[in-house]
Protein backbone atom coordinates (compact mmCIF):
# COMPACT_ATOMS: atom_id res chain seq x y z
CA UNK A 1 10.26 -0.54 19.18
CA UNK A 2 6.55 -1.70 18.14
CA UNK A 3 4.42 -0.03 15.85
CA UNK A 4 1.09 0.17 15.68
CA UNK A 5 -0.74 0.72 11.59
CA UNK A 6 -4.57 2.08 12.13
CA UNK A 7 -5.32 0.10 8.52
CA UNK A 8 -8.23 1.20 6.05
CA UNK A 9 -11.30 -0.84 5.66
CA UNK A 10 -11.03 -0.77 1.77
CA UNK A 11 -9.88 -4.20 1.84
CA UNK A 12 -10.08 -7.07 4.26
CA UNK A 13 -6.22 -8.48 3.59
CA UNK A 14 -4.49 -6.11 1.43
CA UNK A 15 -3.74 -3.35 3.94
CA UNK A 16 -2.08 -5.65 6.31
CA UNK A 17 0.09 -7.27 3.14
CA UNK A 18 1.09 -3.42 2.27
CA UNK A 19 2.45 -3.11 5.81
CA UNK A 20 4.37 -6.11 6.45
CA UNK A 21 5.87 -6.46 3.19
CA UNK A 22 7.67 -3.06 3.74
CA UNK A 23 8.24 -3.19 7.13
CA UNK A 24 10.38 -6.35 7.84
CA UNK A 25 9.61 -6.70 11.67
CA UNK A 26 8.02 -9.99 13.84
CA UNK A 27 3.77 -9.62 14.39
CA UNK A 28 3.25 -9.05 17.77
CA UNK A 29 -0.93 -8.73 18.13
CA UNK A 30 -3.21 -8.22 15.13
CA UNK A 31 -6.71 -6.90 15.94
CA UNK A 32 -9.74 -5.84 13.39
CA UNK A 33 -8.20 -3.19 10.94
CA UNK A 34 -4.83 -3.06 13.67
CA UNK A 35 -1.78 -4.22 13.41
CA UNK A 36 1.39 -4.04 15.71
CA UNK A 37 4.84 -5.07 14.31
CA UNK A 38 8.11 -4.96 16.65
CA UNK A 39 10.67 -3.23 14.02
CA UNK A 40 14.91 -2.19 14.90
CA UNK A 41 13.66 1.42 14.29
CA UNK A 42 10.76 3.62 12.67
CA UNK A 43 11.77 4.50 8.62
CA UNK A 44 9.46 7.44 7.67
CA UNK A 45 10.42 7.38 4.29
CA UNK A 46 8.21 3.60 4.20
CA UNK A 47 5.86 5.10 6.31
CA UNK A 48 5.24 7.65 3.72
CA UNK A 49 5.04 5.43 0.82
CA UNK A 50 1.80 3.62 2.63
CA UNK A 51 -1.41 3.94 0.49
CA UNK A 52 -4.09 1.52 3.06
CA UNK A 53 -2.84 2.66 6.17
CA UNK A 54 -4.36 5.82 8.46
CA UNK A 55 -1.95 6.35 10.98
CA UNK A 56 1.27 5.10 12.70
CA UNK A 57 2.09 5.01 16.10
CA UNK A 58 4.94 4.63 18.80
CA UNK A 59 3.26 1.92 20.73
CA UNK A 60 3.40 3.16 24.49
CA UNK A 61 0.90 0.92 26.30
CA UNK A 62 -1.73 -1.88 25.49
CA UNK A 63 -4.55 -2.66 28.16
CA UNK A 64 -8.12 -3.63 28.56
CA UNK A 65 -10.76 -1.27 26.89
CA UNK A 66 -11.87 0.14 30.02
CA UNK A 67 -11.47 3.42 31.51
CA UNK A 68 -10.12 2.48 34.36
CA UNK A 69 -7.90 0.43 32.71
CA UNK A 70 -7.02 3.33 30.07
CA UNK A 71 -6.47 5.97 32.73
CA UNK A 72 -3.91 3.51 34.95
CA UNK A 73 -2.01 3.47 31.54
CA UNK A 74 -2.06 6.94 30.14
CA UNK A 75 -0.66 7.69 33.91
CA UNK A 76 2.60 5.96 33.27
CA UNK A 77 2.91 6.04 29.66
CA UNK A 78 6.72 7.98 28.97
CA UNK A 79 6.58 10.74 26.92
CA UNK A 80 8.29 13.82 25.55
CA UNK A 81 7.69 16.83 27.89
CA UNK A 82 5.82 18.58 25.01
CA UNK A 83 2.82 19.91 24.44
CA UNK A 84 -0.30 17.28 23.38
CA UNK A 85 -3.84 16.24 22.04
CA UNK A 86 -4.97 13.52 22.65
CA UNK A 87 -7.02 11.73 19.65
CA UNK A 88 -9.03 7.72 20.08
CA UNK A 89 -11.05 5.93 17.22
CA UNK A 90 -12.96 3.14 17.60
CA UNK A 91 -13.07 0.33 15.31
CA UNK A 92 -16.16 -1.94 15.43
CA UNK A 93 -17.69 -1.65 18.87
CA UNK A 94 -16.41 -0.36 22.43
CA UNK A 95 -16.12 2.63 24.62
CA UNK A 96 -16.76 6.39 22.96
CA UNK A 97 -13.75 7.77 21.01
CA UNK A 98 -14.84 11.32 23.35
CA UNK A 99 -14.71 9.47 26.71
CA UNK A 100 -11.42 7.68 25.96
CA UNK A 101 -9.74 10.95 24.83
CA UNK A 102 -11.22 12.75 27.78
CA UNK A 103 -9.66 10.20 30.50
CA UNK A 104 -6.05 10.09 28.69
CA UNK A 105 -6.30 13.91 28.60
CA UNK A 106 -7.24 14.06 32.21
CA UNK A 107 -4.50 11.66 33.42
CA UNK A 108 -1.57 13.26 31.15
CA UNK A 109 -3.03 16.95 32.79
CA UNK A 110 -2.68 15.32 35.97
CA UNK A 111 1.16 14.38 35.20
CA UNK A 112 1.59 17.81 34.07
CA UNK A 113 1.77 18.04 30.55
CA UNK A 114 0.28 20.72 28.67
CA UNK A 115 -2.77 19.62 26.61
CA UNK A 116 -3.25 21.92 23.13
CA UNK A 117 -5.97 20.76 20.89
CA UNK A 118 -4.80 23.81 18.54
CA UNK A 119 -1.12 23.16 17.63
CA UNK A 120 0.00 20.52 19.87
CA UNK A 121 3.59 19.22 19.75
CA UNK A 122 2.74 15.47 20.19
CA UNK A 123 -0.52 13.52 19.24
CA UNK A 124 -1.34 10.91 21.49
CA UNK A 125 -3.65 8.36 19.95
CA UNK A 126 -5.88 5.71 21.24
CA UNK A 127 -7.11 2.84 18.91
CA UNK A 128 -9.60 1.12 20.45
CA UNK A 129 -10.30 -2.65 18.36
CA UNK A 130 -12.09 -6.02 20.16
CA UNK A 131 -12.24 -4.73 23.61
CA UNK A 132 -8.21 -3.49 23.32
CA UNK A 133 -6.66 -0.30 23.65
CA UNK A 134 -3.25 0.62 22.41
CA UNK A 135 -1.56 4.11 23.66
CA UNK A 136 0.97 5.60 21.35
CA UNK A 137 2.93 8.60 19.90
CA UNK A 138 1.43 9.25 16.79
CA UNK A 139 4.70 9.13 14.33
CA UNK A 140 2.68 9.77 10.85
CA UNK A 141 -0.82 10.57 10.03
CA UNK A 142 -0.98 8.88 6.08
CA UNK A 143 -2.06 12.21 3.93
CA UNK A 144 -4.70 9.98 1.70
CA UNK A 145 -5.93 13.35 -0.26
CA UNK A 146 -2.71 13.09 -2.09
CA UNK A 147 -3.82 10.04 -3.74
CA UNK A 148 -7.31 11.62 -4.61
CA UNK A 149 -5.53 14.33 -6.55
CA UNK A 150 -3.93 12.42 -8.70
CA UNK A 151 -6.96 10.19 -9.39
CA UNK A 152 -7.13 8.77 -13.19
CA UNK A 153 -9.81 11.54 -14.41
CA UNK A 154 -7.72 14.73 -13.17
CA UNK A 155 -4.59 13.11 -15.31
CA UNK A 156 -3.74 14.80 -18.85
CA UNK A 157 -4.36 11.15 -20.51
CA UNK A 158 -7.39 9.20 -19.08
CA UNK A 159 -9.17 6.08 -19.97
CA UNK A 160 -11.53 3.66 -18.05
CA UNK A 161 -11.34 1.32 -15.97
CA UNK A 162 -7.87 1.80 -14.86
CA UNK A 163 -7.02 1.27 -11.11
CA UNK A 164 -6.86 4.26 -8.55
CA UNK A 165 -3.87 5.52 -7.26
CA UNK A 166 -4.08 4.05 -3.50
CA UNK A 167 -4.60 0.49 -5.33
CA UNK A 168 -1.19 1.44 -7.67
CA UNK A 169 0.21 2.32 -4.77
CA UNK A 170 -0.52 -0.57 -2.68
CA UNK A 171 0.12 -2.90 -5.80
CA UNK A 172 3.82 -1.28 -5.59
CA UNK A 173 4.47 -1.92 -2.27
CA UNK A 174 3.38 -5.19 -2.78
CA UNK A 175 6.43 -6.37 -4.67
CA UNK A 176 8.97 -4.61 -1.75
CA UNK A 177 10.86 -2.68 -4.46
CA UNK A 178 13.24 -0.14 -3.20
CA UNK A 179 13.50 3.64 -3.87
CA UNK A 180 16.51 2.72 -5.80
CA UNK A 181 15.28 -0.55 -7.87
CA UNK A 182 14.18 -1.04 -10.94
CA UNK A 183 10.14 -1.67 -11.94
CA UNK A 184 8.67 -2.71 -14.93
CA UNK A 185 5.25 -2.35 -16.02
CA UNK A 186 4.95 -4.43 -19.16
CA UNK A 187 0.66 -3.64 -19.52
CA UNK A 188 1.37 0.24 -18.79
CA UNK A 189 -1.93 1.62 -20.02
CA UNK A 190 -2.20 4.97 -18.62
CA UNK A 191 0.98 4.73 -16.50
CA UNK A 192 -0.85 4.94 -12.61
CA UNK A 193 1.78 2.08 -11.46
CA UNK A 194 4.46 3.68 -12.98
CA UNK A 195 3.66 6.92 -11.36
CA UNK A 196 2.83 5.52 -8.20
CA UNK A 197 6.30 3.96 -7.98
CA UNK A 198 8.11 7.21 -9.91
CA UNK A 199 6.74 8.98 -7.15
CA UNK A 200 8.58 7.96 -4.31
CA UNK A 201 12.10 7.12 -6.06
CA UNK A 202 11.98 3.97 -8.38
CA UNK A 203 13.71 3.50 -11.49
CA UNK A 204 10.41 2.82 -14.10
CA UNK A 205 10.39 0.98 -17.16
CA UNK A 206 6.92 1.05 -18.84
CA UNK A 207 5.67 -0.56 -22.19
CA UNK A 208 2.20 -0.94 -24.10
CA UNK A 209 1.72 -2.74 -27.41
CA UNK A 210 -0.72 0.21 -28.11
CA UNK A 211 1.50 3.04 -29.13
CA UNK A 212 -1.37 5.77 -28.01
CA UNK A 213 -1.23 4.23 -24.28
CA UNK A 214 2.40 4.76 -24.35
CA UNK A 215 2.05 8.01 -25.52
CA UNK A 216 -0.55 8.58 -23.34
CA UNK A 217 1.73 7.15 -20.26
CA UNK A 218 4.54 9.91 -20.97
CA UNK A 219 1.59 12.80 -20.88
CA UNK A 220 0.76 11.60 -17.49
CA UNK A 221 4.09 10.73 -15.74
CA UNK A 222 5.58 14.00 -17.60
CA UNK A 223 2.37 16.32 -16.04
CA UNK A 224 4.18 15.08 -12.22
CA UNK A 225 7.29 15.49 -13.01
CA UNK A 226 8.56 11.71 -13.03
CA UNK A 227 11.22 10.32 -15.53
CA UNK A 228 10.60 6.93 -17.29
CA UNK A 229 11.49 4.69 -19.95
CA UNK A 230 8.91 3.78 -21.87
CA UNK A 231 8.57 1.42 -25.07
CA UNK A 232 5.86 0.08 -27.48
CA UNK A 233 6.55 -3.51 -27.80
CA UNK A 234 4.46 -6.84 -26.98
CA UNK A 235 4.78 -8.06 -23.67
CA UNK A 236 5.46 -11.53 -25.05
CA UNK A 237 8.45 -10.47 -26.66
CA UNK A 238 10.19 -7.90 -24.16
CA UNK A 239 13.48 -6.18 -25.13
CA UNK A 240 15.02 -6.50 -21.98
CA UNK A 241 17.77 -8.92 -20.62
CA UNK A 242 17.24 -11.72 -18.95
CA UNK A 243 16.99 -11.02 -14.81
CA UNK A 244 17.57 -7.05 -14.92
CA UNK A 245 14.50 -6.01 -13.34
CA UNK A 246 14.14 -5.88 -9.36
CA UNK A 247 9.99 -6.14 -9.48
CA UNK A 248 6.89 -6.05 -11.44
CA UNK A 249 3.69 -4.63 -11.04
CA UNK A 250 0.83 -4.70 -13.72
CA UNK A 251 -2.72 -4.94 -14.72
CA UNK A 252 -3.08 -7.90 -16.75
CA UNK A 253 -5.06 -7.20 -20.16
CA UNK A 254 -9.21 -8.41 -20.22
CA UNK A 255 -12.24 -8.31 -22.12
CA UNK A 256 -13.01 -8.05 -26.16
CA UNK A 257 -12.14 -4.59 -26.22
CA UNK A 258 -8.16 -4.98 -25.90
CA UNK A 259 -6.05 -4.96 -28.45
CA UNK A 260 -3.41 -7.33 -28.30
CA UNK A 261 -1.46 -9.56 -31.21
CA UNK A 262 -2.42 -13.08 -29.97
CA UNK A 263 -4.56 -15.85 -31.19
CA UNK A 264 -6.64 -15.41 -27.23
CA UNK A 265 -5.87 -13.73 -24.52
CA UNK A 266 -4.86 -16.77 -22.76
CA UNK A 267 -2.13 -17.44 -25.09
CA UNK A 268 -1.73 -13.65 -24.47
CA UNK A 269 -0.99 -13.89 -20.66
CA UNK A 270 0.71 -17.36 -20.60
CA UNK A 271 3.59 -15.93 -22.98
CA UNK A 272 3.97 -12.80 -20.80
CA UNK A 273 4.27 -14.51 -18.04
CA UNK A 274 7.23 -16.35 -19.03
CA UNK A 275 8.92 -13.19 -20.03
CA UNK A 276 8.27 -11.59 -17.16
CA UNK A 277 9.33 -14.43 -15.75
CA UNK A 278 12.72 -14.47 -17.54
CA UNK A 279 13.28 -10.35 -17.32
CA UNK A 280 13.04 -10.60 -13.44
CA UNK A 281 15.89 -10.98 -11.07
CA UNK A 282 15.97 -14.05 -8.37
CA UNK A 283 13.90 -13.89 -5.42
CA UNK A 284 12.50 -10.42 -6.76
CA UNK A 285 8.37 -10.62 -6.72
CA UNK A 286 5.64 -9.66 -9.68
CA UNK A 287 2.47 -8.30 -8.75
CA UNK A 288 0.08 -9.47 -11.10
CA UNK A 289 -3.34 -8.23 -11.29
CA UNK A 290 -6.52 -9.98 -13.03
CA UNK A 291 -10.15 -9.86 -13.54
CA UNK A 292 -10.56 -13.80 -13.22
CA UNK A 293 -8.38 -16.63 -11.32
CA UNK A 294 -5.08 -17.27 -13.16
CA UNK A 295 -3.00 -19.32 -10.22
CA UNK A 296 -2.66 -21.99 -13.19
CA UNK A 297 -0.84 -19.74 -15.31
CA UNK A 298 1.40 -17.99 -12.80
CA UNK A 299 2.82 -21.27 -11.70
CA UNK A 300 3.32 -22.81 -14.86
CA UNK A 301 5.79 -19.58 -15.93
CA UNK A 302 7.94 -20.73 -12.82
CA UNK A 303 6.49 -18.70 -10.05
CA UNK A 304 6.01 -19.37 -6.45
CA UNK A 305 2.45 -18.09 -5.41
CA UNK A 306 3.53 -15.87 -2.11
CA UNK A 307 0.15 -14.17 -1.84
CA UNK A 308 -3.01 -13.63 -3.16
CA UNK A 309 -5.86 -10.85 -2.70
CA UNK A 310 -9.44 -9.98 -3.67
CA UNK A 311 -10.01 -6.54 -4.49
CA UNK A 312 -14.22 -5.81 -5.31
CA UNK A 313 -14.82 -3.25 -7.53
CA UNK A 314 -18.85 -3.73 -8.35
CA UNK A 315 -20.91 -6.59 -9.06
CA UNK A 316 -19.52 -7.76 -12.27
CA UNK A 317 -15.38 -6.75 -11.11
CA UNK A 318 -13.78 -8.37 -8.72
CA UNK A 319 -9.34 -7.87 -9.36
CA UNK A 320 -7.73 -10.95 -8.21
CA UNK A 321 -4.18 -10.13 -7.24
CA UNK A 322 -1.33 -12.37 -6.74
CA UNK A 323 2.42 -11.81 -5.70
CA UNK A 324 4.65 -14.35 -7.62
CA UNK A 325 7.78 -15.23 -6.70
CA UNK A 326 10.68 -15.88 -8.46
């Protein structure tokens, strides 16, 4: 079946990497801010754990962004005999969102089905991207408030500067851990990565060298309800095994006002590197985040570069973000 992913505009290249790193299916067309994947079958439980992603649909039909065009297609589109709405947005420029729901609404009335704006059974939804329209059963319509009430300042333990919850989330995702694998966090500050990936099943292992951001992690995971491990201990010298861990995802420390045991923060991050390096299982990927370049350092602990990502913040933040490998 295909899928089509209505993506956010909050990045130009992370929403699409969220997507296709959970969903293991072949690219089929990729428009602005769409993207349509042919997959075995549709796993809600992935679909759910999407952060940059608006809505997911059963791809029905793909034509010309006309409305002659778009009524031709909504007239021979299968469906469930169920009750419908019918919802379109436009991306960039193109034909009315109004008009394009109005013609797929009048052909499916034509066909007989029973259009309910109200409660309707089925949404049908048009996205209409660089003169394209693609017809679909909406399967899920990505709840984003969720993430905006467990943004960092509504937490029981909050400090600045720490990333949002739809950028944990994606950062997760990122590494294609399972609901069942193990994460590790070894720069856990507040805990939002941990409690992004807590949230939807992962083991989490967490650790800070600053005791209070530990302590400060277990207030916050403990406030949702999600069960950790946490430690205090330097990220250069983890106490785990070597190759136990199925991913990592974590904020790498910056700037004069972190504390860390080091003679520079460059000795800092080359050192945990190569432990997170050693502590992570074959094949399994780290997603490492950074307020300057560090591509040097990540392949110089061993890593494979798979991907990397911009992420502006303001005008003196950018995040560089780059999945390594092992």
């Amino acid at each position: 079946m295909k899928l089509a992913f209505e993506l956010s505009g909050e990045s130009k290249s992370i929403p699409r990497a969220e997507v296709l790193a959970l969903f293991n299916g072949a690219l089929v067309q990729e428009l602005e801010r769409v993207l349509v994947i042919d997959v075995d079958a549709y796993d809600q439980a992935l679909g759910d754990r999407l952060a940059m992603t608006h809505a997911i649909l059963e791809v029905k039909d793909v034509c010309k962004q006309e409305l002659r065009s778009i009524y031709r297609a909504a007239g021979s589109i299968e469906l469930p005999r169920v009750s419908v709405a019918v919802r379109a947005k436009r991306i960039g420029h193109g034909l009315k969102s109004t008009e394009v729901e109005a013609t797929i609404g009048k052909a499916l009335a034509e066909r007989g089905y029973e259009i309910d704006l109200t409660h309707p059974q089925l949404q049908v939804r048009a996205l209409l991207s660089q003169g394209v329209c693609i017809i679909g059963a909406t399967l899920a319509l990505i709840d984003r408030s969720r993430f905006e009430s467990r943004r960092p300042r509504v937490r029981p333990y909050f400090y600045p500067g720490v990333l949002l919850p739809r950028f944990a989330r994606a950062a997760v995702n990122l590494t294609r851990v399972k609901a069942e694998g193990l994460l590790l966090d070894p720069f856990c500050g507040t805990g939002g990565i941990l409690l992004e990936a807590g949230l939807f099943g992962a083991t989490i292992v967490g650790s800070d060298v600053d005791s209070r951001m530990v302590f400060g992690t277990k207030m916050n995971l403990d406030y949702y309800d999600v069960l950790s491990d946490l430690l205090v201990q330097d990220a250069r010298q983890l106490g785990l095994r070597d190759e136990c861990v199925d991913a990592v995802a974590t904020d790498l420390p910056y700037g004069r006002s972190v504390s860390v045991r080091a003679h520079s923060l460059n000795q800092l991050k080359a050192a945990a590197l190569g432990e997170i390096f050693r502590v992570l299982k074959h094949n399994a990927r780290a997603v490492l985040i950074s307020h300057s370049p560090f591509e040097h350092e990540v392949t110089d602990a061993g890593f494979a570069i798979e991907g990397r990502h911009t992420q502006y913040v303001h005008k003196s933040l950018t995040r560089e973000i780059v999945i390594a490998r092992k």
